[in-house]
Protein backbone atom coordinates (compact mmCIF):
# COMPACT_ATOMS: atom_id res chain seq x y z
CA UNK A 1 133.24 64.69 77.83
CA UNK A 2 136.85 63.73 77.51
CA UNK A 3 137.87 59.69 77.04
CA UNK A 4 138.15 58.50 80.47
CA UNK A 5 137.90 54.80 80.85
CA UNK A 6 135.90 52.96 83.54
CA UNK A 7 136.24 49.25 84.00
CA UNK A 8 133.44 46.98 83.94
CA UNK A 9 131.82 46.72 87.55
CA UNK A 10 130.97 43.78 89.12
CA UNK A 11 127.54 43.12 90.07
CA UNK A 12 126.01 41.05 93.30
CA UNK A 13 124.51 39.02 90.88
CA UNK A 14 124.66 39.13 86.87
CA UNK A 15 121.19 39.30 84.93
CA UNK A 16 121.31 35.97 83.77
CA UNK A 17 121.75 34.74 87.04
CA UNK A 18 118.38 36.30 87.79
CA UNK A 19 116.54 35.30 85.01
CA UNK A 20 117.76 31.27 85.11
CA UNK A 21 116.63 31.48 88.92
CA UNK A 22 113.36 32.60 87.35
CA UNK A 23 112.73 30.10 84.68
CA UNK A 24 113.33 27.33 87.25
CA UNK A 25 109.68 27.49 87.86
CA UNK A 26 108.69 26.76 84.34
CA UNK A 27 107.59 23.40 84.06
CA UNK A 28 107.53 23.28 80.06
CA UNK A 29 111.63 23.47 80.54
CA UNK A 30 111.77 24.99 77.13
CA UNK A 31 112.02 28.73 77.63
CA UNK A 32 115.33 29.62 76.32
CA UNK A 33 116.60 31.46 79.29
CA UNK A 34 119.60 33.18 77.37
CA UNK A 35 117.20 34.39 74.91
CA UNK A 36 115.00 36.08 77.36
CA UNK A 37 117.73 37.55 79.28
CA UNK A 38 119.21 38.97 76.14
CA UNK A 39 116.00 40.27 74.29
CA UNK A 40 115.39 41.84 77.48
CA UNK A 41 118.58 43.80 77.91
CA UNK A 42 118.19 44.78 73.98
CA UNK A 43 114.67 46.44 74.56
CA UNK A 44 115.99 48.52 77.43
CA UNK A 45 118.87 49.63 75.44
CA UNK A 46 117.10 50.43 73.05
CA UNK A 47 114.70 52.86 75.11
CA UNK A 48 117.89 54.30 76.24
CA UNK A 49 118.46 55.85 72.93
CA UNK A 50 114.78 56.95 72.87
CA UNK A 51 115.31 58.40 76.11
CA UNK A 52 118.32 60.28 75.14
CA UNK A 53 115.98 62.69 73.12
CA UNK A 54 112.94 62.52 75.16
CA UNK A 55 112.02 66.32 76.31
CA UNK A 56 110.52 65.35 79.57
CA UNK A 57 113.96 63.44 81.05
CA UNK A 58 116.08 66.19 80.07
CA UNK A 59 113.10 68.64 81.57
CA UNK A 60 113.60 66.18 84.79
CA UNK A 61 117.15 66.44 85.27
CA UNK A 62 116.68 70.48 84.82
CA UNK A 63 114.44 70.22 87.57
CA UNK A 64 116.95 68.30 89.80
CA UNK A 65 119.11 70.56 88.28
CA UNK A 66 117.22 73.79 89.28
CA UNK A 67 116.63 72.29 92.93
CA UNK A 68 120.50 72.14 93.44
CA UNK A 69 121.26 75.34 92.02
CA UNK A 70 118.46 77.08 94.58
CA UNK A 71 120.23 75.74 97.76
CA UNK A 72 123.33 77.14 96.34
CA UNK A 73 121.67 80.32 96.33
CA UNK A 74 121.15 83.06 99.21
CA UNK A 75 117.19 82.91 98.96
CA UNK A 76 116.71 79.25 97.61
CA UNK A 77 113.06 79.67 97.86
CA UNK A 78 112.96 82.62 96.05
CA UNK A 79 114.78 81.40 92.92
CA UNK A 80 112.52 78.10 93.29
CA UNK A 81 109.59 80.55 93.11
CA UNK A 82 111.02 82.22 89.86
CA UNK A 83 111.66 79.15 88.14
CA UNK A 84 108.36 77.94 88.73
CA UNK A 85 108.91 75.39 90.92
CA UNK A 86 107.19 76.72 93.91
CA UNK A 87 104.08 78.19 93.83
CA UNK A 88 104.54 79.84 97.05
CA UNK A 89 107.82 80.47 99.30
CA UNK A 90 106.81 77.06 101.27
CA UNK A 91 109.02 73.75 100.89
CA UNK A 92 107.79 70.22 101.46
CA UNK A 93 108.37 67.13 99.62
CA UNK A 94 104.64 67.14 98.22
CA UNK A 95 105.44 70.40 96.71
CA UNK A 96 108.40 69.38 95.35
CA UNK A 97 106.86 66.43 93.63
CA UNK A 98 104.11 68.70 92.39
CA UNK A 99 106.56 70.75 90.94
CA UNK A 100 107.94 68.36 89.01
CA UNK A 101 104.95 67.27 87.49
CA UNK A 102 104.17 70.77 86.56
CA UNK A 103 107.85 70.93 85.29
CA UNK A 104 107.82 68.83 82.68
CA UNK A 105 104.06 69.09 81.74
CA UNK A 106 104.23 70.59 78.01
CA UNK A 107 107.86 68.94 77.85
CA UNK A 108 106.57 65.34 76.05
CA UNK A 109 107.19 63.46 72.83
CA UNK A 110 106.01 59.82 74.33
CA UNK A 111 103.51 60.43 77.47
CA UNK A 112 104.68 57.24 77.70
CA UNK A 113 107.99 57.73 78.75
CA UNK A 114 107.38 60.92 80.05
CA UNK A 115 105.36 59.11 82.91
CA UNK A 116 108.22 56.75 83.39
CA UNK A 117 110.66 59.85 84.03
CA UNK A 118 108.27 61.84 85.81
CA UNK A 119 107.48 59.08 88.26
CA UNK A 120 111.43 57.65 88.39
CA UNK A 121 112.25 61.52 89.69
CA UNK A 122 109.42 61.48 92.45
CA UNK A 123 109.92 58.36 93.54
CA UNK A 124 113.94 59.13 93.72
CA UNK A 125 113.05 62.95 95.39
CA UNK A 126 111.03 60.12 97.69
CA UNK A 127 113.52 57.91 98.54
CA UNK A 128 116.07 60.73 98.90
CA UNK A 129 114.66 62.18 101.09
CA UNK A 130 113.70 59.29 103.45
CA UNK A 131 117.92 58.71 103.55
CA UNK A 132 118.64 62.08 104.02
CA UNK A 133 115.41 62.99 106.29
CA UNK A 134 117.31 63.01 109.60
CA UNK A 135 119.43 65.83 108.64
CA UNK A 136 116.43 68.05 109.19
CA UNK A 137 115.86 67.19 113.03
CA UNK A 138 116.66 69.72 115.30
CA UNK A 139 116.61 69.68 118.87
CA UNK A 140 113.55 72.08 119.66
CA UNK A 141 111.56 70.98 116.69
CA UNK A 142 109.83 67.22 115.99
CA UNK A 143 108.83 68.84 112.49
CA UNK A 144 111.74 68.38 109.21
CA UNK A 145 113.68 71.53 108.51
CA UNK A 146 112.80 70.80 104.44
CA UNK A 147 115.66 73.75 103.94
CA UNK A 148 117.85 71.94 106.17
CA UNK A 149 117.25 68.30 103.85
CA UNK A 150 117.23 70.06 100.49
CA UNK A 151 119.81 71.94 100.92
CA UNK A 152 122.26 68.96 101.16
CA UNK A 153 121.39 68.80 97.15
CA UNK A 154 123.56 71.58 96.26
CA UNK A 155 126.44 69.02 97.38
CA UNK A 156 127.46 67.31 94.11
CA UNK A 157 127.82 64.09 96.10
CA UNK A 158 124.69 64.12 97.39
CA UNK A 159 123.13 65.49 94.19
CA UNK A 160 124.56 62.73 92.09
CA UNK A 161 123.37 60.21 94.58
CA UNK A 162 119.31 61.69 93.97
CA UNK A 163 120.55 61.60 90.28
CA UNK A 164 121.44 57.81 90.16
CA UNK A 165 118.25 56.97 92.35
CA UNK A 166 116.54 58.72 89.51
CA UNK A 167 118.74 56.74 86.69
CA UNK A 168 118.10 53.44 88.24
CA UNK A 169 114.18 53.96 88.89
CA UNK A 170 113.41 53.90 85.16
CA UNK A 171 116.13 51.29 84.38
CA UNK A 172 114.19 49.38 86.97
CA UNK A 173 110.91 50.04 85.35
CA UNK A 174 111.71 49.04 81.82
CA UNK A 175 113.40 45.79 82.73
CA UNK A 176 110.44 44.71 84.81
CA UNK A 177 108.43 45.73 81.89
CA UNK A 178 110.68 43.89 79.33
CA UNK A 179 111.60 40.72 81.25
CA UNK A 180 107.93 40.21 81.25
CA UNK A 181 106.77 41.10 78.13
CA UNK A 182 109.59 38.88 76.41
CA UNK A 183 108.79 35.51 78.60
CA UNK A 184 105.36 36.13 77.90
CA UNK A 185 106.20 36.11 73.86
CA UNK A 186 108.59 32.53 74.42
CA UNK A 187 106.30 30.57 76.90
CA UNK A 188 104.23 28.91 75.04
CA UNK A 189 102.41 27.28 78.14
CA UNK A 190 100.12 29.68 79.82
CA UNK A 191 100.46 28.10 83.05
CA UNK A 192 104.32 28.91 82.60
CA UNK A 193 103.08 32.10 81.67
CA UNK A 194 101.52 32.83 85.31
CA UNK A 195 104.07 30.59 87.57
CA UNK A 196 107.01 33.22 85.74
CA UNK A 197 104.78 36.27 86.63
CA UNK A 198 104.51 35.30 89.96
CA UNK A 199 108.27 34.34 90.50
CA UNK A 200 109.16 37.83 88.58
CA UNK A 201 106.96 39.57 91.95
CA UNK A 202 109.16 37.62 94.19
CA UNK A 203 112.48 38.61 92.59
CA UNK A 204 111.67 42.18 92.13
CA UNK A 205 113.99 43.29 94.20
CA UNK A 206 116.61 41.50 92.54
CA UNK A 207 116.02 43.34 89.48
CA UNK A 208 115.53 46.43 92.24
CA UNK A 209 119.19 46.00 92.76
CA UNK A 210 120.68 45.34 89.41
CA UNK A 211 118.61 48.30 88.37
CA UNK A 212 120.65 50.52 90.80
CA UNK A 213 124.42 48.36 90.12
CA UNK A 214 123.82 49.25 86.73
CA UNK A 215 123.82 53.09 87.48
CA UNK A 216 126.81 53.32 89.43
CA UNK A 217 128.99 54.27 86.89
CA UNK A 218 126.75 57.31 86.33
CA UNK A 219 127.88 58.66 89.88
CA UNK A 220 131.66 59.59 89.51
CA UNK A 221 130.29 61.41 86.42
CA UNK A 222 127.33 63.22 88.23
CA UNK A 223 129.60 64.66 90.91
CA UNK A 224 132.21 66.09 88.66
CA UNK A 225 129.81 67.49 86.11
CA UNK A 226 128.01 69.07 88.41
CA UNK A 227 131.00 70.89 90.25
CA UNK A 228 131.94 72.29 86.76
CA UNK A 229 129.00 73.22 85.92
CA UNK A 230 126.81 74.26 88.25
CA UNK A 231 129.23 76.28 90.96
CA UNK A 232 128.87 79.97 89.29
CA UNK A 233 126.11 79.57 86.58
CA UNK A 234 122.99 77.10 84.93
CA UNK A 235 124.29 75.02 82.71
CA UNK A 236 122.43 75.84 78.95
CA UNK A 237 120.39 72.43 77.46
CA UNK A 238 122.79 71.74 75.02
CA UNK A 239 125.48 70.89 77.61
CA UNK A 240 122.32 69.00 79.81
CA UNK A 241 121.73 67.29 76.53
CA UNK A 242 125.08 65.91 75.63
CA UNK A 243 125.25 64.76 79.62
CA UNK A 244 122.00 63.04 79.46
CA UNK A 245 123.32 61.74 76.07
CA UNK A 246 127.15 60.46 77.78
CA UNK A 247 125.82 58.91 80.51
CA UNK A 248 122.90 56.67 78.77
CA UNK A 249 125.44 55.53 76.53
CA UNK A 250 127.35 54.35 79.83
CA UNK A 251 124.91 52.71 81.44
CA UNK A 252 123.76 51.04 77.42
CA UNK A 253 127.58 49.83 78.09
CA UNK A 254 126.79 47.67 81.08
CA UNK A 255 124.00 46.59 79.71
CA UNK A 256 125.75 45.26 76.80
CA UNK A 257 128.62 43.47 79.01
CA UNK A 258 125.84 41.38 80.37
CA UNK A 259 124.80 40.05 77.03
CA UNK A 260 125.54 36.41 77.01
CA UNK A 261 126.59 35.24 73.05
């Protein structure tokens, strides 16, 4: 993958910075802060590793995968049709989401975390496609051109934009998860227990954001791994694989620069 260096990058605002705002609404005044920020940010580096080797994300990047390679194709619905991603030669973003589902079905070692991919990649194809929705108008028509909106996948820049929406939608989901699950373990006040719940619902989309910061430095790599490997052929799984594998370790990097010692 070659031993280009990236910087760290800055943040709107740094994890602990989240998490203190959070514990403010403790009463108890003893919930070690630092602690929870860092156990947190160990968990979901730690399910980075798992994800690494989990069948159903690499089966979800093929399918994002597969979707860009179509539109690069004369007859995009065609090929979606023989790689069973269409049913029939009809595009809309339920059937895409369907075929993602169907995708990755019998590709699962945790259904755990193959729910958590399967859901990060609809809900990116979602949002996607709500940015990008507009591109579809046409002057004579009120109705999407879904060719028209898909197509702009086959555009590395665009594709590694659906790509980090799809990164950052699990990275959201497991800190969420974490950040909850550790505060619970260190309050030892159950009424602290609640008031932290319901300040983590009024700061989710603080952790919405440093979710997505946090996948940035997956982009750059996206867009050029995708123009070498995806302008004449498929790239095989091993080379998916050791992508998958370079750019969690990335993002575990960031993670690990917000550790506070």
């Amino acid at each position: 993958m070659g031993h280009k260096r990236y910087g760290y990058l800055p943040k709107s605002r740094r994890w602990l910075d989240i998490t203190k705002e959070l514990d403010k609404f403790a009463s108890s005044g003893n919930g070690d802060i630092r602690k929870i920020a860092n156990l947190t940010l160990q968990h979901v580096r730690t399910h980075f590793d798992k994800l690494k080797v989990e069948p159903s994300v690499l089966a979800t990047f093929e399918y994002l995968l597969q979707l860009s390679k179509a539109f690069k194709t004369d007859s995009p619905l065609e090929y979606l049709q023989i790689n069973g991603i269409l049913d029939e030669s009809e595009l809309s973003l339920i059937k895409i989401g369907r075929g993602l589902q169907k995708y990755t079905e019998n590709s699962v070692a945790s259904k755990e975390l193959q729910a958590i991919s399967v859901h990060a990649g609809i809900d990116a194809l979602n949002k996607w496609f709500m940015d990008n929705n507009q591109y579809g108008l046409t002057l004579f028509n009120d109705k999407p051109d879904y060719n028209l909106i898909f197509g702009r996948i086959s555009n590395a820049g665009n594709f590694s934009d659906l790509t980090r929406l799809y990164f950052s939608g699990f990275t959201e989901k497991f800190l969420k998860y974490f950040l909850e699950r550790t505060a619970s373990k260190t309050f030892v006040n159950l009424n602290d227990r609640h008031r932290f719940k319901v300040e983590l619902e009024k700061h989710l989309n603080d952790i919405s954001t440093h979710a997505f910061e946090t996948t940035k430095i997956t982009q750059s790599l996206i867009a050029a791994w995708h123009n070498k490997h995806l302008s004449d052929s498929f790239p095989d799984r091993q080379d998916i694989k050791e992508f998958l594998s370079f750019s969690f370790d990335k993002m575990k990097g960031e993670l690990l620069r917000e550790e506070v010692h």
